[in-house]
Protein backbone atom coordinates (compact mmCIF):
# COMPACT_ATOMS: atom_id res chain seq x y z
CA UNK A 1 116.97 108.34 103.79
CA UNK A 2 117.16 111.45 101.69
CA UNK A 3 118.71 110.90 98.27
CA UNK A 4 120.35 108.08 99.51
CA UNK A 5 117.02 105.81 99.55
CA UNK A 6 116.20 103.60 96.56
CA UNK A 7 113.71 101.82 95.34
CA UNK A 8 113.10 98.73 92.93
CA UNK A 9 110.12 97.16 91.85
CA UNK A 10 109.82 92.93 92.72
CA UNK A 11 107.86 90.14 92.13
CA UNK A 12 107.31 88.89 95.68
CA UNK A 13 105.83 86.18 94.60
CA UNK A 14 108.78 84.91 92.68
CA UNK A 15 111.25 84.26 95.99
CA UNK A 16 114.23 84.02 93.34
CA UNK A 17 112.74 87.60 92.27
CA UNK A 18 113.49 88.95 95.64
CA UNK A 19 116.57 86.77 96.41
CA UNK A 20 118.06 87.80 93.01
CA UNK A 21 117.26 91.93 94.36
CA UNK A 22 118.80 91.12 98.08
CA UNK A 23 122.15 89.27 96.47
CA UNK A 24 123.09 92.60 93.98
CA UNK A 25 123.38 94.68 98.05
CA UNK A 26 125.73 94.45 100.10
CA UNK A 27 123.78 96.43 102.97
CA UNK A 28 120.13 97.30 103.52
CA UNK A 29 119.17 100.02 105.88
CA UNK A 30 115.45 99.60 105.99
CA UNK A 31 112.70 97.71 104.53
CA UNK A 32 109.29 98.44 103.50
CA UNK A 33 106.96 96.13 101.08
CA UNK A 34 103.59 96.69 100.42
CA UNK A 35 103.39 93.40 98.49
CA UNK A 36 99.43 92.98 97.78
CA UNK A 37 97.95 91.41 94.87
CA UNK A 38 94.97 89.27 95.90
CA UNK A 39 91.29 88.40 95.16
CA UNK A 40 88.83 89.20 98.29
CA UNK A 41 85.25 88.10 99.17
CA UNK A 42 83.15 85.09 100.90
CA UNK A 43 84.51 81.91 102.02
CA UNK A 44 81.98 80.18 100.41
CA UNK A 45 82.11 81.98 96.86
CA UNK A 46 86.03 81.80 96.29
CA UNK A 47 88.08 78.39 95.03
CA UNK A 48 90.60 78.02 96.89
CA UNK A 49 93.56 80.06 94.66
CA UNK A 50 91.79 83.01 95.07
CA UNK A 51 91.26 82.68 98.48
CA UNK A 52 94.92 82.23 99.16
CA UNK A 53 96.06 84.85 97.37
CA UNK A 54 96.58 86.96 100.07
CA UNK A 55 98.80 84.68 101.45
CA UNK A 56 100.79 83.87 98.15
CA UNK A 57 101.43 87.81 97.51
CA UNK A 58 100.62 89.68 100.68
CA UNK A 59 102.05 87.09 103.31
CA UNK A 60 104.95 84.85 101.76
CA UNK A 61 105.99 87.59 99.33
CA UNK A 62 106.94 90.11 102.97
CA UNK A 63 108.24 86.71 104.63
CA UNK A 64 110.74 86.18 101.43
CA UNK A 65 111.68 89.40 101.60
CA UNK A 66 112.60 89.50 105.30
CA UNK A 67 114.68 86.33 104.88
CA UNK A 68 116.38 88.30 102.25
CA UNK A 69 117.11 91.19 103.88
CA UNK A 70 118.15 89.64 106.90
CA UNK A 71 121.33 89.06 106.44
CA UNK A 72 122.22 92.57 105.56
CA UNK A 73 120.73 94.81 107.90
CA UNK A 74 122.87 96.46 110.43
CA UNK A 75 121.68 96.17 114.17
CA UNK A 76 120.18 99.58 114.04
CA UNK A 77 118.27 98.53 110.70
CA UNK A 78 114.45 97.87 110.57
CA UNK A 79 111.64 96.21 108.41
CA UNK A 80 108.48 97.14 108.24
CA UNK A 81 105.73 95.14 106.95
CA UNK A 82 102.10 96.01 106.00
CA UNK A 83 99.13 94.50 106.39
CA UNK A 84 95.56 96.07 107.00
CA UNK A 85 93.18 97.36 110.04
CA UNK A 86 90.51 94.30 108.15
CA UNK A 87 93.37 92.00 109.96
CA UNK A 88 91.45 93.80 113.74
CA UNK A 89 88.40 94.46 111.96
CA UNK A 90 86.70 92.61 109.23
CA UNK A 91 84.72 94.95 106.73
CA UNK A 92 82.98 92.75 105.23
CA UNK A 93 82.90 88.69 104.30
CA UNK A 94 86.55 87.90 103.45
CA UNK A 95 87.86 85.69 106.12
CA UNK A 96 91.52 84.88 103.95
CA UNK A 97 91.82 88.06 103.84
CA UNK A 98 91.43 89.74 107.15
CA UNK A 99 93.15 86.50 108.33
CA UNK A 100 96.20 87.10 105.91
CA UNK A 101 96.50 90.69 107.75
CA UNK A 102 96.57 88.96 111.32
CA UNK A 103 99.03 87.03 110.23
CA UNK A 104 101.19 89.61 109.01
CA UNK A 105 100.97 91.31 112.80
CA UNK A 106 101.88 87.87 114.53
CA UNK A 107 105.05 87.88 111.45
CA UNK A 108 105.97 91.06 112.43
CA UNK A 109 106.03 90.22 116.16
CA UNK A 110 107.59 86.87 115.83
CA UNK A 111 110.36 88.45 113.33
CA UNK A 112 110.77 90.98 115.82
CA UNK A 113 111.97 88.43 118.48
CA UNK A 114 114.36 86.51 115.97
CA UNK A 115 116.12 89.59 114.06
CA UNK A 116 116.76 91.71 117.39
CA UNK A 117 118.45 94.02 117.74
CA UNK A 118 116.71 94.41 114.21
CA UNK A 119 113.67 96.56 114.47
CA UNK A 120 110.78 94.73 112.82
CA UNK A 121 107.43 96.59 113.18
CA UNK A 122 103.81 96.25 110.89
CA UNK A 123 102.14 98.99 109.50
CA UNK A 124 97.82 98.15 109.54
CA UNK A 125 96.46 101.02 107.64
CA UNK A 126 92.81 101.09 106.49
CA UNK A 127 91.51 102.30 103.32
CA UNK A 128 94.40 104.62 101.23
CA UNK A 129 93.04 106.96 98.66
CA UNK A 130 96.02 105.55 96.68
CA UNK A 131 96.90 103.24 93.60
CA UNK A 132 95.35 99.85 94.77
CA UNK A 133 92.32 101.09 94.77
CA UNK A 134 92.46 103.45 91.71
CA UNK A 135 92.76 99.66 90.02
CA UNK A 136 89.65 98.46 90.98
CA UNK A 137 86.15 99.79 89.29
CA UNK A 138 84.91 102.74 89.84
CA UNK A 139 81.49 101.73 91.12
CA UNK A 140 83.26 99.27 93.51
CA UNK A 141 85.79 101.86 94.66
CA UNK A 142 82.57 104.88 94.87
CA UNK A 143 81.11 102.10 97.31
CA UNK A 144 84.06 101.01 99.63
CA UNK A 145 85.13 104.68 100.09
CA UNK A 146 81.63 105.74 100.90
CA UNK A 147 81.17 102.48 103.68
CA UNK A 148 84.81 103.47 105.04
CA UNK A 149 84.04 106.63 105.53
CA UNK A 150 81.21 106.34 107.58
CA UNK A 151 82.98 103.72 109.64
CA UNK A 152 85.44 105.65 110.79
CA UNK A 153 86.25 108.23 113.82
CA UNK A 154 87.36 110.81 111.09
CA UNK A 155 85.06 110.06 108.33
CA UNK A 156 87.64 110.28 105.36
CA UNK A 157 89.97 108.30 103.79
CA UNK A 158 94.16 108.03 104.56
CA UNK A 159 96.55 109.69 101.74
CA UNK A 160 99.74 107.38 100.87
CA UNK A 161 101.67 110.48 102.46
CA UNK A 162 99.97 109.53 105.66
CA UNK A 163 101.07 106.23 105.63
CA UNK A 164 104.20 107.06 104.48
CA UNK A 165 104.86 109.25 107.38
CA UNK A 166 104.01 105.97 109.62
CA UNK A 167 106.18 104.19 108.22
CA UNK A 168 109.15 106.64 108.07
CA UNK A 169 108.03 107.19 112.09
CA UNK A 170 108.41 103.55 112.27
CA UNK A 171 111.90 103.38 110.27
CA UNK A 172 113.32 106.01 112.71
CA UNK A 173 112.59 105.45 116.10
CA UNK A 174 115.01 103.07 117.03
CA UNK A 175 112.90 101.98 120.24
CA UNK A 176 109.89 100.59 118.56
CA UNK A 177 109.66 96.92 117.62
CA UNK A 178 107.61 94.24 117.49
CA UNK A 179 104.61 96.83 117.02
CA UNK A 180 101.72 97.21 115.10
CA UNK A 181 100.64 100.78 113.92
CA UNK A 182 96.96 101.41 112.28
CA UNK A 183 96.79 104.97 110.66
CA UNK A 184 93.37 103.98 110.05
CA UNK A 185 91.28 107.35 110.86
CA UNK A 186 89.78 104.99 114.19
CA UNK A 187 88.41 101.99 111.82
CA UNK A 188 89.31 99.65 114.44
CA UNK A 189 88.10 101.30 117.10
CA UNK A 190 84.40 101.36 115.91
């Protein structure tokens, strides 16, 4: 990692986007995506493109890029995926969405199994006081950090450095696979 580590932005929902990244390497270490760009909300009050958008960006895009990557990661390489403690835990009417997370986990594990000795673990945070949400309004972000927070053990909110340091835990212990971590402050447990 170190100064050695680079990064590129993708469209994960363009597979020749991330096929087109993967064919310019020769050999990929580690993997991380945190590929989300979705609508949320009520079965019943989404068409159906917004309800699988989860699943176009969030899902497929992490699957594409696994296939990528495959086929250059050493044995002692690892991906990490991420999906979200709502995939354990609902917060609210979204059904795509926290099942989009849950499928993510079962990815992980199932990717796990196929890549060994290729580590393939999930990250499931909850809510980051981060960029996705500094896109959304600020009444709707007041409100979803206010709910979180009272639904957790440790009534605050994750910092991307936290999750970052799960995922670097999760790029480095060469033990761990097929796992699912949630730095989610006890979310899932309430």
């Amino acid at each position: 990692m170190g100064e050695a580590a680079t990064w590129q932005t993708v469209d994960v929902t363009d597979p020749r986007s991330v096929e087109s990244f993967f064919g310019e390497r020769d050999r990929v270490d580690h993997v991380f995506t945190t590929a989300a760009s979705y609508r949320v909300g009520p079965m019943l009050k989404l068409d159906d493109a917004d309800a699988a958008s989860p699943f176009t960006s969030k899902f497929w895009g992490q699957y594409h890029v696994a296939t990528y990557a495959a086929p250059l990661l050493p044995p002692d390489g690892s991906v990490v995926l991420m999906s979200g403690a709502a995939g354990a835990r609902p917060p609210a009417p979204a059904p795509a969405y926290a099942a989009c997370n849950a499928a993510i986990e079962g990815l992980g594990r199932g990717l796990a199994v196929e890549l060994a000795p290729v580590r393939v673990n999930v990250i499931s945070p909850g809510t980051v006081d981060g960029n996705l949400w500094a896109q959304r309004p600020a009444e709707e972000r007041d409100a979803g950090f206010t709910q979180y927070r009272n639904d957790t053990l440790l009534h605050r909110l994750a910092t991307e450095d936290e999750i970052a340091h799960g995922v670097l835990f999760l790029f480095t212990n060469g033990y761990m696979t097929g796992s699912t971590i949630y730095p989610d402050g006890g979310y899932t447990l309430r």
